[in-house]
C-alpha atoms as a PDB file:
ATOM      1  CA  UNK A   1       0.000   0.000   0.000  1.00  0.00           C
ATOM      2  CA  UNK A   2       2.954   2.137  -0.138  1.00  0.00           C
ATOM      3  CA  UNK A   3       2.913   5.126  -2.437  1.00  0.00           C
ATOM      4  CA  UNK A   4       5.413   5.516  -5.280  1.00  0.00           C
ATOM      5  CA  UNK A   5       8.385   7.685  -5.100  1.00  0.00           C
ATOM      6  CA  UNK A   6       9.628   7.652  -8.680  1.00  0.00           C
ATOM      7  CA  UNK A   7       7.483   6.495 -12.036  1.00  0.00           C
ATOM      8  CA  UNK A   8      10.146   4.974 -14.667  1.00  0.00           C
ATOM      9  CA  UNK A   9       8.884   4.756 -17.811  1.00  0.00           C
ATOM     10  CA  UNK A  10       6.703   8.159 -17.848  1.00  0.00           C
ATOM     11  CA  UNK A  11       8.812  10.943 -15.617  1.00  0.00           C
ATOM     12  CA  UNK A  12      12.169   9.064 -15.338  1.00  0.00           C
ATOM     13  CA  UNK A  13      13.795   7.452 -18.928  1.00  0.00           C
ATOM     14  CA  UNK A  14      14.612   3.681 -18.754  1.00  0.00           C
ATOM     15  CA  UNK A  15      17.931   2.465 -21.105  1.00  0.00           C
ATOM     16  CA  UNK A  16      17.689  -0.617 -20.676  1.00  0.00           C
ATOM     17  CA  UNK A  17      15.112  -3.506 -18.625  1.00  0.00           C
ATOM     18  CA  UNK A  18      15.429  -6.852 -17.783  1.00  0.00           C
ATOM     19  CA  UNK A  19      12.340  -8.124 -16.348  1.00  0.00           C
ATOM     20  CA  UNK A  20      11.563 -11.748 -14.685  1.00  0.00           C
ATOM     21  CA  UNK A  21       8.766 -13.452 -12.892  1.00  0.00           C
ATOM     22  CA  UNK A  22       9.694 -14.526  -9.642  1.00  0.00           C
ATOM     23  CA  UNK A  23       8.720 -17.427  -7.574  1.00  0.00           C
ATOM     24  CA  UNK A  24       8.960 -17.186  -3.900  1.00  0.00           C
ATOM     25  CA  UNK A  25       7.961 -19.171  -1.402  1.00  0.00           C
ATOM     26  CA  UNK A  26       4.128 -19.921  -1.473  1.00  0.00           C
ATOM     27  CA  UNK A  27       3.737 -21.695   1.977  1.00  0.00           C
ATOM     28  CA  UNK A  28       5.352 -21.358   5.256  1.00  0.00           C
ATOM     29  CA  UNK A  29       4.921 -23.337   8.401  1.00  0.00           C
ATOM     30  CA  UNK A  30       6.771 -22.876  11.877  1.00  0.00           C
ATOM     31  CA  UNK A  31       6.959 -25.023  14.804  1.00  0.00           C
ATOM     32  CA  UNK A  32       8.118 -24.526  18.134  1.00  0.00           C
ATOM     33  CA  UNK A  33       7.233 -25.512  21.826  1.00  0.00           C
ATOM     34  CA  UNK A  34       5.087 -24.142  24.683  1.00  0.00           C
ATOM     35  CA  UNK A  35       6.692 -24.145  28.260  1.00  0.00           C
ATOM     36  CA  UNK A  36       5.085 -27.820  29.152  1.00  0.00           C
ATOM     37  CA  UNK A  37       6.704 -29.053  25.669  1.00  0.00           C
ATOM     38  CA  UNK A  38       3.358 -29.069  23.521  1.00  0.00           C
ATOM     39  CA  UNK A  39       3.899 -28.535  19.540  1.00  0.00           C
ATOM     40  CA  UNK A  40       3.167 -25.584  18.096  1.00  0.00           C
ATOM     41  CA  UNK A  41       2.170 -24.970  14.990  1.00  0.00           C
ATOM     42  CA  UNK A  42       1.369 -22.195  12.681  1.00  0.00           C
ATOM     43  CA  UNK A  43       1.459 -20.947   8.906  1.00  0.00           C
ATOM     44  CA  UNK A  44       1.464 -18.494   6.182  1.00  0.00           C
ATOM     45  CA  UNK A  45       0.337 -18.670   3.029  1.00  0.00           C
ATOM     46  CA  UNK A  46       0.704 -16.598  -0.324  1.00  0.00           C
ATOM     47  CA  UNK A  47      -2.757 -17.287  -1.876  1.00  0.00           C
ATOM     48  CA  UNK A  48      -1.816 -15.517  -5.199  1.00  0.00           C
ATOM     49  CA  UNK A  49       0.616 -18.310  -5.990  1.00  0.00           C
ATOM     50  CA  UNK A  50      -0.927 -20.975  -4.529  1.00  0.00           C
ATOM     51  CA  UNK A  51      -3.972 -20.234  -7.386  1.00  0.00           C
ATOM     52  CA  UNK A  52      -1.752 -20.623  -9.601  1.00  0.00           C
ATOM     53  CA  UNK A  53      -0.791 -23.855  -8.388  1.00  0.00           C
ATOM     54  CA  UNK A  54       2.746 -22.924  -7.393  1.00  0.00           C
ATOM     55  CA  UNK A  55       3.548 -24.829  -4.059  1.00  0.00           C
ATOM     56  CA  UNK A  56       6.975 -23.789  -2.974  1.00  0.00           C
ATOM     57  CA  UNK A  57       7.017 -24.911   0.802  1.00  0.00           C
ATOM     58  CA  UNK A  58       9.395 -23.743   3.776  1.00  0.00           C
ATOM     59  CA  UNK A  59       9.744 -25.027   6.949  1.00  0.00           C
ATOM     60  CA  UNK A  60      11.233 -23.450  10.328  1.00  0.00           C
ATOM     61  CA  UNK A  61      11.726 -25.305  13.899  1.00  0.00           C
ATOM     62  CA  UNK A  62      12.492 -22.835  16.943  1.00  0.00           C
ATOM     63  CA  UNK A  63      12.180 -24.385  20.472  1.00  0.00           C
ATOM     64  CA  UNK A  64      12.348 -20.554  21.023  1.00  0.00           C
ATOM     65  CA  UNK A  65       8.870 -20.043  19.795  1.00  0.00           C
ATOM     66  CA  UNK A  66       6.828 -20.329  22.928  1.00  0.00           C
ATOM     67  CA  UNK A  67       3.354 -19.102  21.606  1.00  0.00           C
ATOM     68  CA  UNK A  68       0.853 -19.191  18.683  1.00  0.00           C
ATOM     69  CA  UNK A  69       1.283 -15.534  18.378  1.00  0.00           C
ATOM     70  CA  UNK A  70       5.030 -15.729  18.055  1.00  0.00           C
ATOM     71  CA  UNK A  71       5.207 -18.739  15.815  1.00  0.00           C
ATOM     72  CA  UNK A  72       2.631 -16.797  13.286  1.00  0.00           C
ATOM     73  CA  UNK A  73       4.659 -13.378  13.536  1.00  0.00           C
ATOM     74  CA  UNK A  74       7.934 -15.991  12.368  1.00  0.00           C
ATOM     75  CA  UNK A  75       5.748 -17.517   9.469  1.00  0.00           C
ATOM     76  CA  UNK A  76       4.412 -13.859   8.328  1.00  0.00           C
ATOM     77  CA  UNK A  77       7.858 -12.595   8.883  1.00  0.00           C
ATOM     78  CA  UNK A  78       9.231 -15.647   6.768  1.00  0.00           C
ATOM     79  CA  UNK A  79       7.033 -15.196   3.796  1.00  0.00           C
ATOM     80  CA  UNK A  80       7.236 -11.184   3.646  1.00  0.00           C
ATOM     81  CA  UNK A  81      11.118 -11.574   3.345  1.00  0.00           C
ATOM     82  CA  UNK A  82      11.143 -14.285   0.818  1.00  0.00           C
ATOM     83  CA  UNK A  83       8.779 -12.323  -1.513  1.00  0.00           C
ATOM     84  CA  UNK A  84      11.109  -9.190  -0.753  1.00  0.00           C
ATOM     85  CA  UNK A  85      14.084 -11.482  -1.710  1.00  0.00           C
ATOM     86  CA  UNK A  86      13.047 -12.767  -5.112  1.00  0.00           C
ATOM     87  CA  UNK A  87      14.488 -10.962  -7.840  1.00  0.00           C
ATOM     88  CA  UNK A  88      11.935  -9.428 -10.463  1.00  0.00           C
ATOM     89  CA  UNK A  89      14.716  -7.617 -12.633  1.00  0.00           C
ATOM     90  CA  UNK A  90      16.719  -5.036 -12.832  1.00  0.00           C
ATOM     91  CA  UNK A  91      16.360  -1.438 -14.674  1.00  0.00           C
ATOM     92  CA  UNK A  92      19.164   1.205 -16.107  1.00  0.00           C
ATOM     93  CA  UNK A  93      18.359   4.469 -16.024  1.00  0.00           C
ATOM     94  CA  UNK A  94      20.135   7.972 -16.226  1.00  0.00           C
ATOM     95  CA  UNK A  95      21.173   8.804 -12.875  1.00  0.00           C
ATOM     96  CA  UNK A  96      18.785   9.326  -9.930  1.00  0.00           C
ATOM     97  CA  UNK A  97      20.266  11.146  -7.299  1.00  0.00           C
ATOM     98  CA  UNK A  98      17.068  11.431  -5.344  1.00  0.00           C
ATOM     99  CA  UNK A  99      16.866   7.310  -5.806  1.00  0.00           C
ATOM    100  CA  UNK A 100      17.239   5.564  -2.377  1.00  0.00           C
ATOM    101  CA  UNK A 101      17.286   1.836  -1.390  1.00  0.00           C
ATOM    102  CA  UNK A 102      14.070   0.314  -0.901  1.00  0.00           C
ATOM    103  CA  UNK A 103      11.823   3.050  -2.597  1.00  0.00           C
ATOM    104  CA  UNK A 104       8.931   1.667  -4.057  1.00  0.00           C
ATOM    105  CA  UNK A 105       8.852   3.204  -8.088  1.00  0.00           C
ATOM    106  CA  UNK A 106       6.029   2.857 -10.541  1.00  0.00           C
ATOM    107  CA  UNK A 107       7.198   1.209 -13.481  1.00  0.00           C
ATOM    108  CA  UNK A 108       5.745   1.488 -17.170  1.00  0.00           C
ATOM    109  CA  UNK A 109       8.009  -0.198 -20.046  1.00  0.00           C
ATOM    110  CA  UNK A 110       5.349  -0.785 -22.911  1.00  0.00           C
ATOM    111  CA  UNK A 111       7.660  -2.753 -25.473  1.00  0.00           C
ATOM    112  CA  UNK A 112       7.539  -5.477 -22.432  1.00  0.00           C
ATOM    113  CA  UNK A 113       3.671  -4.593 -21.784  1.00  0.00           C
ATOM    114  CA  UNK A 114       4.339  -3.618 -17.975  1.00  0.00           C
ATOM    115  CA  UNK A 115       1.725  -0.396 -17.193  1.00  0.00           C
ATOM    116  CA  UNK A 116       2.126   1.295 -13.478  1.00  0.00           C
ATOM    117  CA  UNK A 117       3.395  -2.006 -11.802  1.00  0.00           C
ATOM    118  CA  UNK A 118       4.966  -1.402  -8.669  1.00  0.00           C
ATOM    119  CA  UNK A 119       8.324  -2.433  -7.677  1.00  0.00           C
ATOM    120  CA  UNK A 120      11.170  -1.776  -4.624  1.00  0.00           C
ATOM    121  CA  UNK A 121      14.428  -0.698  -5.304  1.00  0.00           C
ATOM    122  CA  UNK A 122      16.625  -3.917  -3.544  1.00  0.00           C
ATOM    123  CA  UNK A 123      19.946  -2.590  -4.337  1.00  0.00           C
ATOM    124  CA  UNK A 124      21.730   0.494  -6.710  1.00  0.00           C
ATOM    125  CA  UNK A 125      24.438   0.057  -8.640  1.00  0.00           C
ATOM    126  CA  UNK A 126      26.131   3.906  -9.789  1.00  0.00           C
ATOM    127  CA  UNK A 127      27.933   3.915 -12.532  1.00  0.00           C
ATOM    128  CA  UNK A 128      30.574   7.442 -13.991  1.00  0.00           C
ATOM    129  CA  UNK A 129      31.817   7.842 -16.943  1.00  0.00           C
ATOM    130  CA  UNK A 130      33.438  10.520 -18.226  1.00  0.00           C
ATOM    131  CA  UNK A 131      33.021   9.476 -21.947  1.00  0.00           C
ATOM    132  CA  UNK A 132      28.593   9.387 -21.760  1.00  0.00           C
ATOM    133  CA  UNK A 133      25.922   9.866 -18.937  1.00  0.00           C
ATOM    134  CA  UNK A 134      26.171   8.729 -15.429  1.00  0.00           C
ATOM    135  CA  UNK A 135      24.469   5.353 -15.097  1.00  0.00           C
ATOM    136  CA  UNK A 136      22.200   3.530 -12.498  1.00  0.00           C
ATOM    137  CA  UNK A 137      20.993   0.079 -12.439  1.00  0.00           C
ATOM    138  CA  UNK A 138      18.359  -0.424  -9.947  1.00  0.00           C
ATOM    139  CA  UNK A 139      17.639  -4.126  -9.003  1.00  0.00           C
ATOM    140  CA  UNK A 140      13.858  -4.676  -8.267  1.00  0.00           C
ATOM    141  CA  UNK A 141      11.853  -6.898  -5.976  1.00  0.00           C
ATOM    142  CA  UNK A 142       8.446  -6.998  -4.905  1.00  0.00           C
ATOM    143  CA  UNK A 143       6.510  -3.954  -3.695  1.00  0.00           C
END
């Protein structure tokens, strides 16, 4: 639900994109133990994917985990930072200097058919050259 900082595509120029469709994890489930050694069990699911019947399934064991709550805060927190983690591309643009690290940018590339999708900025890679324009390739990840 985060608004956009930067629209590529419209305000901002894109040189060159490389675009993928990522595939996190689609299912999480943690365990863990109460204080009179009962299991615990929760999970998280990503229901987008799993309509699409993509099943990717992780599982985490913490004796550490001594409540429900806590053992579905690790299986949110599990899920959020694989979808953050899966690549979706990568754009080069003329240099941004108002671009930070995890910005989320509107993105519109029409040769690839992408119109205002959202993305985060995972990492920035600056590139000078004396010779032509100052460079930046922006790797992106889920919104």
């Amino acid at each position: 639900d985060e608004s956009s900082s930067y629209s590529y595509g419209t305000d901002h120029a894109i040189l060159k994109g490389e675009y993928a469709q990522a595939v996190p994890i689609s299912r999480v489930r943690t365990l863990g133990r109460d204080a009179d050694d009962n299991k615990l069990l929760a999970g998280a699911f990503d229901w987008n994917l799993l309509a699409l019947a993509i099943d990717n399934f992780r599982t985490d064991y913490d004796p550490n985990l001594e409540s429900t709550t806590r053992a579905q805060e690790r299986a949110d927190a599990i899920l959020r930072t694989e979808s953050l983690r899966a690549e979706r591309g990568n754009l080069l643009v003329p240099a941004n200097v108002g671009q930070e690290l995890y910005d989320v940018i509107t993105l519109t590339d029409e040769r690839c058919g992408i119109s205002s999708q959202k993305y985060r900025v995972a990492a920035i890679q600056t590139s000078y050259d004396r010779s032509r324009r100052n460079t930046q390739k922006l790797l992106l990840s889920a919104p």
